[in-house]
N, C-alpha and C. Protein backbone atom coordinates (compact mmCIF):
# COMPACT_ATOMS: atom_id res chain seq x y z
N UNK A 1 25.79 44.52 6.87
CA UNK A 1 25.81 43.35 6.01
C UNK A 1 25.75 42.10 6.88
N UNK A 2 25.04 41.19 6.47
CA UNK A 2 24.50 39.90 7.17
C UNK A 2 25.82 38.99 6.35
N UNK A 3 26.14 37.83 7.51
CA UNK A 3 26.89 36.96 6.69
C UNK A 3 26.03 35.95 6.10
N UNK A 4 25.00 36.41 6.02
CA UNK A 4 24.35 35.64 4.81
C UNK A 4 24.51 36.11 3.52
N UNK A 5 24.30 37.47 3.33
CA UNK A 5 24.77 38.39 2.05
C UNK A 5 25.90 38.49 1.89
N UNK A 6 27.23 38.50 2.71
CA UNK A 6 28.26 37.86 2.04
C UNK A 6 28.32 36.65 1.19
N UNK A 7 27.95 35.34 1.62
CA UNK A 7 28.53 34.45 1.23
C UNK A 7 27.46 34.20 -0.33
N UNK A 8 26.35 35.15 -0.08
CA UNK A 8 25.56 35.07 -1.51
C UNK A 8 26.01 36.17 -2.82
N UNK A 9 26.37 37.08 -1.79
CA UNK A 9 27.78 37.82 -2.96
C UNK A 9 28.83 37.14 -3.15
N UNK A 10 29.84 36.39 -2.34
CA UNK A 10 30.57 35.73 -2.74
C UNK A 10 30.06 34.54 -4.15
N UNK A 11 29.48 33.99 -3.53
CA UNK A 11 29.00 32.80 -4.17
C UNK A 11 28.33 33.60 -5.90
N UNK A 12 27.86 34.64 -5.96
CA UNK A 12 27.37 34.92 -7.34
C UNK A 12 29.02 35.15 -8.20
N UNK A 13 29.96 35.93 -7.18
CA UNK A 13 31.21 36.24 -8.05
C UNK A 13 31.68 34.85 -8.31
N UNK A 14 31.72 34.09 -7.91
CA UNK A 14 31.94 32.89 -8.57
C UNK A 14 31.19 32.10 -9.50
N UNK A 15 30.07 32.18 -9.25
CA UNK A 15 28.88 31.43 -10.01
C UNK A 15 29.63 32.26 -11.65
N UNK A 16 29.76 33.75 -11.57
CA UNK A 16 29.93 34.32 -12.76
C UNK A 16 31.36 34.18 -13.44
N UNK A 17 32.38 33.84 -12.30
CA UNK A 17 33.70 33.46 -12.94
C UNK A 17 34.09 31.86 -14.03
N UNK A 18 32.85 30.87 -13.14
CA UNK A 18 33.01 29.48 -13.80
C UNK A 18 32.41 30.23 -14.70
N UNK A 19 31.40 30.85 -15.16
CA UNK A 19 30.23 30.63 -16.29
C UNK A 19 31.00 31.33 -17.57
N UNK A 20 32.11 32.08 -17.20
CA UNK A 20 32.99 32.85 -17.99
C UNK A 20 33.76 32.10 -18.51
N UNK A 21 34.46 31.51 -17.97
CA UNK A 21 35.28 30.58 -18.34
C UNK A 21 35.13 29.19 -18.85
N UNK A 22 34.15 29.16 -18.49
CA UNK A 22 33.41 27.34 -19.33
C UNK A 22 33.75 27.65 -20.59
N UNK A 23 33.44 28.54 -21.75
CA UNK A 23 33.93 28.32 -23.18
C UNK A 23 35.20 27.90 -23.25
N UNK A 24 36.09 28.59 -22.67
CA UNK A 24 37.67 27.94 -23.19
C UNK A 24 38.16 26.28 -22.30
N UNK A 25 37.73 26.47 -21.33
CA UNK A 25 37.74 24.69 -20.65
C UNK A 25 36.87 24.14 -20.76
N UNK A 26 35.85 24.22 -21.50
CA UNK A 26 35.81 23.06 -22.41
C UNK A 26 35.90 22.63 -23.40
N UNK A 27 36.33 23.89 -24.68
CA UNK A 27 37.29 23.66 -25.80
C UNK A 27 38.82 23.54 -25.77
N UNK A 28 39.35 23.25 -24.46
CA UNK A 28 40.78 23.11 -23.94
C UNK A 28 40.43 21.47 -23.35
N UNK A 29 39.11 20.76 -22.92
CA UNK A 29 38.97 19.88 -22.44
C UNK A 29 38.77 19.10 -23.76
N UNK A 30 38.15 19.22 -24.76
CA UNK A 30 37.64 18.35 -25.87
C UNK A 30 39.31 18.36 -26.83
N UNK A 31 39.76 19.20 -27.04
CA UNK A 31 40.62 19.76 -27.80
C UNK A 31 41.70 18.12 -27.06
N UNK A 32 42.45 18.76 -25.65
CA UNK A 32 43.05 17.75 -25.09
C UNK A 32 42.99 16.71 -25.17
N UNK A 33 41.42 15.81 -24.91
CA UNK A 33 40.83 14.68 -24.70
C UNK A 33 41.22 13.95 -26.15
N UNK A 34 41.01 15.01 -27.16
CA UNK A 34 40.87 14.37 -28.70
C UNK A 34 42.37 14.02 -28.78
N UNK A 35 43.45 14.91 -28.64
CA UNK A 35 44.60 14.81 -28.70
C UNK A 35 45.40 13.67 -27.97
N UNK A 36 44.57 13.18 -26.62
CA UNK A 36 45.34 12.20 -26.33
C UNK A 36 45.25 10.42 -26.86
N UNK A 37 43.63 10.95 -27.26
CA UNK A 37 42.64 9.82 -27.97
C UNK A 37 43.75 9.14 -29.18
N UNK A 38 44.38 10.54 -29.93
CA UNK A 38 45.19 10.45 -31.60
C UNK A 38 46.06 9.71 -30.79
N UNK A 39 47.25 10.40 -29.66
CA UNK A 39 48.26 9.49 -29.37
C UNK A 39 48.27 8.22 -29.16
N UNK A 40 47.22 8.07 -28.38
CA UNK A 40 47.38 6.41 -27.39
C UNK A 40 46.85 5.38 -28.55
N UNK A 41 46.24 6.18 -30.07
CA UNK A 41 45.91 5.36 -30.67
C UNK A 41 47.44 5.21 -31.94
N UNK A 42 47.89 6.01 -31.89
CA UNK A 42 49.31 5.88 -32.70
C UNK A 42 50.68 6.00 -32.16
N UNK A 43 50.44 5.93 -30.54
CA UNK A 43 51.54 5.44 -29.96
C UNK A 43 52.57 6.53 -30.23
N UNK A 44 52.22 7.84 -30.31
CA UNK A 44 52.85 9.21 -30.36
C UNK A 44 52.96 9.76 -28.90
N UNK A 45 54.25 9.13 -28.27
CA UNK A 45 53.99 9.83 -26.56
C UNK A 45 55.15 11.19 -27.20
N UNK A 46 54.67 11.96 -27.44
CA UNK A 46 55.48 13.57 -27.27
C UNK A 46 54.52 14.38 -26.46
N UNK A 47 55.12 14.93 -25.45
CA UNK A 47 54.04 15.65 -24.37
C UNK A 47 54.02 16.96 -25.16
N UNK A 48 54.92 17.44 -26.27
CA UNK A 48 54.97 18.66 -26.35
C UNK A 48 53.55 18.76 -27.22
N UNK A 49 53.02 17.99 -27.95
CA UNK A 49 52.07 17.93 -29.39
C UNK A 49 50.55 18.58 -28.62
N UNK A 50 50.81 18.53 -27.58
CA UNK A 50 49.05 18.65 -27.04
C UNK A 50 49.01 20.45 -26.74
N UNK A 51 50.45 20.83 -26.31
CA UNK A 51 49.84 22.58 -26.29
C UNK A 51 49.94 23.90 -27.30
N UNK A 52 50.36 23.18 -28.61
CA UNK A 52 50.01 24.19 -29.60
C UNK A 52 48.83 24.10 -30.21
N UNK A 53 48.18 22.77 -29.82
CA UNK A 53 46.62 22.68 -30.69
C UNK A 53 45.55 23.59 -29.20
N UNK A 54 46.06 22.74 -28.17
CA UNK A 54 45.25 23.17 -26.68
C UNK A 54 45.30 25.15 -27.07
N UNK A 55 46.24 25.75 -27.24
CA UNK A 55 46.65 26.85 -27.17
C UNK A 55 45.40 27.80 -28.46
N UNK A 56 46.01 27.36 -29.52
CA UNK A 56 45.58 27.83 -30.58
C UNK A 56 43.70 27.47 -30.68
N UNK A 57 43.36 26.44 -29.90
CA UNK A 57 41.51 25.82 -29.87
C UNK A 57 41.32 26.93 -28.75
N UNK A 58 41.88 27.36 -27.54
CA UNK A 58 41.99 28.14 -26.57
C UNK A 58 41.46 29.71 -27.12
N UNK A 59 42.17 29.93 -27.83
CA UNK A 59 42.62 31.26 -28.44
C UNK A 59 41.11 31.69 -28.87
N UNK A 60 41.15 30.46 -30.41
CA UNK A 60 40.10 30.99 -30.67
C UNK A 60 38.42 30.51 -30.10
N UNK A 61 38.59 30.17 -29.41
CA UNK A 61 37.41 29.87 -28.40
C UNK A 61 37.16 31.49 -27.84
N UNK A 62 37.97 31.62 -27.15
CA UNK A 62 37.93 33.34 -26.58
C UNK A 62 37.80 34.12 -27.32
N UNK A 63 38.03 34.44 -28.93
CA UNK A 63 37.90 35.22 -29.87
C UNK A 63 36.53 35.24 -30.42
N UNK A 64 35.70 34.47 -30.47
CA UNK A 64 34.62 33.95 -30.69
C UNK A 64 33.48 33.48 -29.42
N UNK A 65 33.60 33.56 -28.15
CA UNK A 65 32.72 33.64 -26.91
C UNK A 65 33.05 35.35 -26.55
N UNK A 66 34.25 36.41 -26.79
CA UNK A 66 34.75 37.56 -26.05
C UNK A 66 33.70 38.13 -26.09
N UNK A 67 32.58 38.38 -26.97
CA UNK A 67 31.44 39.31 -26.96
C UNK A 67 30.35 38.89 -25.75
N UNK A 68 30.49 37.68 -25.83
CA UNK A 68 29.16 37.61 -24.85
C UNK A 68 29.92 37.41 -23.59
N UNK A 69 31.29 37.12 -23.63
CA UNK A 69 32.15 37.41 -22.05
C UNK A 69 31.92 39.07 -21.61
N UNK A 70 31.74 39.52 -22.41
CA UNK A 70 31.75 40.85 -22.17
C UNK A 70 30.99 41.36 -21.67
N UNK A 71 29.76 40.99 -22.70
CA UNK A 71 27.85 41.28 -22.50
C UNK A 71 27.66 40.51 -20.61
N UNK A 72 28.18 39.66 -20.36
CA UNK A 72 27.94 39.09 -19.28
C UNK A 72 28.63 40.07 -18.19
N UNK A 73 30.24 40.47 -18.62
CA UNK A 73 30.77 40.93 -17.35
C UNK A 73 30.20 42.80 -17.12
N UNK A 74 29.63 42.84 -18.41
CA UNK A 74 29.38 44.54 -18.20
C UNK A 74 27.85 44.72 -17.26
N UNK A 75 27.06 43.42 -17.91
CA UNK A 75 25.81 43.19 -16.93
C UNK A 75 26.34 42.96 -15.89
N UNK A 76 26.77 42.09 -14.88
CA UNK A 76 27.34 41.84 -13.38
C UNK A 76 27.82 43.28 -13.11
N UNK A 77 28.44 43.76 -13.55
CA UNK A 77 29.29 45.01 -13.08
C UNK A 77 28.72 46.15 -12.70
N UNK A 78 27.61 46.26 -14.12
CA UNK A 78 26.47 47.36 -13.95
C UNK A 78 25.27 46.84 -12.79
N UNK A 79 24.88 46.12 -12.68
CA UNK A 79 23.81 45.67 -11.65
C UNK A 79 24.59 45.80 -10.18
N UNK A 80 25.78 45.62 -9.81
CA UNK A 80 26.66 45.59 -8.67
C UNK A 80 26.99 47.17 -8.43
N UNK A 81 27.28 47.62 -9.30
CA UNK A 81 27.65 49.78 -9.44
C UNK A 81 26.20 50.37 -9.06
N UNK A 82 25.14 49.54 -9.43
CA UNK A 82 23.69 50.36 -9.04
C UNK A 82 23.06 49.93 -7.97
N UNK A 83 23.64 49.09 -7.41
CA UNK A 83 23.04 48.42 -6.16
C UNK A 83 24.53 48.41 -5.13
N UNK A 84 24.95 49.07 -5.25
CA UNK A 84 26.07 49.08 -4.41
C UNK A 84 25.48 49.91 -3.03
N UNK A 85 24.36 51.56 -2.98
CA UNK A 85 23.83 52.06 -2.23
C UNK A 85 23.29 50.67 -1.44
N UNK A 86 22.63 49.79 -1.82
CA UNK A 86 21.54 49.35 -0.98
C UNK A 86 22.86 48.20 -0.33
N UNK A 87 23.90 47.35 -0.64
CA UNK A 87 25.04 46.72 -0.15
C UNK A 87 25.43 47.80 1.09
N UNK A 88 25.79 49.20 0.92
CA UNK A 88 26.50 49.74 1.79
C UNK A 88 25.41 50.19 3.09
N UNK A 89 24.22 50.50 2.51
CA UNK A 89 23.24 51.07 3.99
C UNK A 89 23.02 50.28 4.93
């Protein structure tokens, strides 16, 4: 293995971890953003108000992206299990 093919394997396991996770941070980013928008405009400083909406927009963000989180991680997984011979020779 070349440390060039490391750092391009490295770099795809990541490329595929942000791309996984973008649905819920950025319905945890809009969700938040909106929530602080309500406070500062009604002068509601309770820190607690922002993580049962953050939580519950969270939730179902993942309940509703989980299929294609899936479809994505079973593709990476399967292409990496069948090319693992040509990684190890």
């Amino acid at each position: 293995m070349t440390p060039e093919f490391v750092v391009g394997f490295a770099r795809q396991a990541i490329e595929m971890t942000l791309l996984i996770s973008l649905p819920m941070l950025g319905v945890g980013l809009v969700v938040g953003l909106t929530i602080s928008i309500l406070q500062a405009a009604t002068q509601i400083q309770e820190m607690t108000l922002t993580f049962i909406p953050k939580i519950l927009a969270i939730f179902v963000a993942l309940l509703i992206a989980f299929p294609w989180i899936m479809d994505k991680m079973i593709t990476y997984t399967r292409e990496l299990l069948l090319n693992l011979p040509n990684y190890v020779g």
